[in-house]
C-alpha atoms as a PDB file:
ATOM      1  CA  UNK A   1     -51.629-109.546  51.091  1.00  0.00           C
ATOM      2  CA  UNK A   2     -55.285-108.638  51.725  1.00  0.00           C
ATOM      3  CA  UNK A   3     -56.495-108.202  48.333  1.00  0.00           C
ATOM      4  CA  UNK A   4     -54.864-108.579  44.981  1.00  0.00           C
ATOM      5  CA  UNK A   5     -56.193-107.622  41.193  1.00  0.00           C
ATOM      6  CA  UNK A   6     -54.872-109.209  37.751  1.00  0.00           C
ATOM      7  CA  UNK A   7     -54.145-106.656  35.432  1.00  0.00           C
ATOM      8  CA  UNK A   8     -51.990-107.294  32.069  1.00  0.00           C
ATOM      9  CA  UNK A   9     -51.002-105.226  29.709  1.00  0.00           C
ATOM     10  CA  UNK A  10     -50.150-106.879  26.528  1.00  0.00           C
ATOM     11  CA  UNK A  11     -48.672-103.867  24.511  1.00  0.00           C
ATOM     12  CA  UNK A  12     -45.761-101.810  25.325  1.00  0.00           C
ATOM     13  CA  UNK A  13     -47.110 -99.952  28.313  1.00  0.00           C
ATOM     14  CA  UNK A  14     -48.199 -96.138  28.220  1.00  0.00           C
ATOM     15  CA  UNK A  15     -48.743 -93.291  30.629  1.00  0.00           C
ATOM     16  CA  UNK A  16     -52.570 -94.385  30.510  1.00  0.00           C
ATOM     17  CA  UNK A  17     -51.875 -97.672  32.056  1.00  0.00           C
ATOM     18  CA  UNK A  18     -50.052 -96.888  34.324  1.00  0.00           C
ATOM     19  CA  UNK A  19     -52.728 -94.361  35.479  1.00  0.00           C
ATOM     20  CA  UNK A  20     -54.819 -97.144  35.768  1.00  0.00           C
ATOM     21  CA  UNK A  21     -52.622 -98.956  37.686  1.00  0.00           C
ATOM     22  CA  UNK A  22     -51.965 -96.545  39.862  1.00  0.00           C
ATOM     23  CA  UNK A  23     -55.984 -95.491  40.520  1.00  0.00           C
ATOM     24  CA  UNK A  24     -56.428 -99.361  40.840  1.00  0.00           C
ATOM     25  CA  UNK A  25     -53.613 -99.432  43.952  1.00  0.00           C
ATOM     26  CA  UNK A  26     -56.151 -96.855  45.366  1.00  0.00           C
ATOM     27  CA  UNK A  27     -59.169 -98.373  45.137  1.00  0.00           C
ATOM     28  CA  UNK A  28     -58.451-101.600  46.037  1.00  0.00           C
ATOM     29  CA  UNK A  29     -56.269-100.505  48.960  1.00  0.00           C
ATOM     30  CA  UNK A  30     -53.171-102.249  48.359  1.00  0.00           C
ATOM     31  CA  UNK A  31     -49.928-101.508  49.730  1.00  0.00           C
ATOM     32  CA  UNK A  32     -48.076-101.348  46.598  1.00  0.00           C
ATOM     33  CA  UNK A  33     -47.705-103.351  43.320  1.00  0.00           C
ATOM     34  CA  UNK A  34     -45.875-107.311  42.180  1.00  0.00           C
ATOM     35  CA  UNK A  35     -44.557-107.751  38.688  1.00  0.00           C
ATOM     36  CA  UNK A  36     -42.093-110.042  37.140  1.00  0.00           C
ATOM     37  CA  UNK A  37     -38.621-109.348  36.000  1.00  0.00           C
ATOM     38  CA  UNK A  38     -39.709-109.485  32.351  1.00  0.00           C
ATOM     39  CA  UNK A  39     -42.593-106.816  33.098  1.00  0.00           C
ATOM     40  CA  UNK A  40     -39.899-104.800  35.033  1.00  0.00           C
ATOM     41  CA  UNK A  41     -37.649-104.682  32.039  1.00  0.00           C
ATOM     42  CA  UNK A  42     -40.949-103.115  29.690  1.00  0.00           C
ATOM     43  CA  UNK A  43     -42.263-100.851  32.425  1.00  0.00           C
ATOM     44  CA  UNK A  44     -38.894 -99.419  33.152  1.00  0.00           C
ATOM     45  CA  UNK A  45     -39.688 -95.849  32.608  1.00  0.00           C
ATOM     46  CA  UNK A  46     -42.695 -96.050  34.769  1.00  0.00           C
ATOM     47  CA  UNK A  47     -41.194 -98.214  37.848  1.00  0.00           C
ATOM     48  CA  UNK A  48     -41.024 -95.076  39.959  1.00  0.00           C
ATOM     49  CA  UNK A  49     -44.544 -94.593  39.286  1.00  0.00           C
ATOM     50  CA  UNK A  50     -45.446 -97.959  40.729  1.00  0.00           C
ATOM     51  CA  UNK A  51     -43.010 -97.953  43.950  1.00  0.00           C
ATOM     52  CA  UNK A  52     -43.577 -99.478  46.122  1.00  0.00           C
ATOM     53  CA  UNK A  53     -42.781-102.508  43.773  1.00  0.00           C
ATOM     54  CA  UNK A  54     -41.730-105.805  44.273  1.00  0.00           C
ATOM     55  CA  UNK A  55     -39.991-107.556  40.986  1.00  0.00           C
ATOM     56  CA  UNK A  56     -40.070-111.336  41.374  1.00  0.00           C
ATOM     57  CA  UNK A  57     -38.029-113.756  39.173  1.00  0.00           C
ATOM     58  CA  UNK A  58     -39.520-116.215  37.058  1.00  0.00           C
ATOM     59  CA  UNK A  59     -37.965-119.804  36.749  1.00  0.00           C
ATOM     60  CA  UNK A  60     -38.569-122.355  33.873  1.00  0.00           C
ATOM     61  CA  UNK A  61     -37.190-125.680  33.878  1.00  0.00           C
ATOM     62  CA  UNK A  62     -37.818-127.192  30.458  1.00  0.00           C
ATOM     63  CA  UNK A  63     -38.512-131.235  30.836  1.00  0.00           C
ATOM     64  CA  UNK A  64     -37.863-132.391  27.222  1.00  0.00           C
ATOM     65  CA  UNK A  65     -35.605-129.160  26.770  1.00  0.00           C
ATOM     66  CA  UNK A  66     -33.782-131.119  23.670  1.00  0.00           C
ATOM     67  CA  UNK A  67     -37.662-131.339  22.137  1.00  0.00           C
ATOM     68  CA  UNK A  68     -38.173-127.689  22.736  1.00  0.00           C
ATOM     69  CA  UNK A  69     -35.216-126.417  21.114  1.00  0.00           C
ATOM     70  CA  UNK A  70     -36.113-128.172  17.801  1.00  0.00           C
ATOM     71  CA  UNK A  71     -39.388-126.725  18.278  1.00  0.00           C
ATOM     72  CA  UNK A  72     -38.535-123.262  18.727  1.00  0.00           C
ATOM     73  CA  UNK A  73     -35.914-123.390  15.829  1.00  0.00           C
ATOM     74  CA  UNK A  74     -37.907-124.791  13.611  1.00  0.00           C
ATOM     75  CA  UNK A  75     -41.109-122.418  14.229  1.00  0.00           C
ATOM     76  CA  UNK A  76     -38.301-119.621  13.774  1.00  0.00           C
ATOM     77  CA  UNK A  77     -37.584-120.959  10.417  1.00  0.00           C
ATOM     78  CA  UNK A  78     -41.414-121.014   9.708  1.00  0.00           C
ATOM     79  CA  UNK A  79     -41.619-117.573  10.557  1.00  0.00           C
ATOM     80  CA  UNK A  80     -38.682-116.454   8.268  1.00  0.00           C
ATOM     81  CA  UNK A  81     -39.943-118.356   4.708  1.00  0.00           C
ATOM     82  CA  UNK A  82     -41.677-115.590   2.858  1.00  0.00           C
ATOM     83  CA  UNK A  83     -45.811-116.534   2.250  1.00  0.00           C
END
């Protein structure tokens, strides 16, 4: 890899990103575009758009994952009590 750019899209993405994207592939030069299996699953529509592509997987390994459990269920819970 020569050169590489950052680019996120937070929202869902839309045929104007992806036109970005793609204008960014061509001014930068690369050969093609690197997103994760997560991004692959939200850009689905637009993956043939992007090709050449390569999806990578993403691996967590949670240290304390007995900590982080009662974490997330109890932020869930948060979430659900009305204001």
């Amino acid at each position: 890899m020569a050169r590489s750019s950052r680019y996120s899209c937070q929202e869902y993405p839309h045929p104007a990103g992806i036109a970005d994207l793609i204008k960014l592939r061509s001014q930068s030069e690369a050969d093609g575009f690197v997103t994760t299996e997560k991004d692959a699953i939200n850009l689905s529509e637009f993956l043939a758009a992007l090709v050449p592509l390569a999806v990578v997987p993403v691996k967590m390994e949670l240290l304390d994952a007995d900590n982080a459990l009662d974490t997330m269920l109890r932020t869930i819970e948060e979430r659900r009590r009305p204001a």
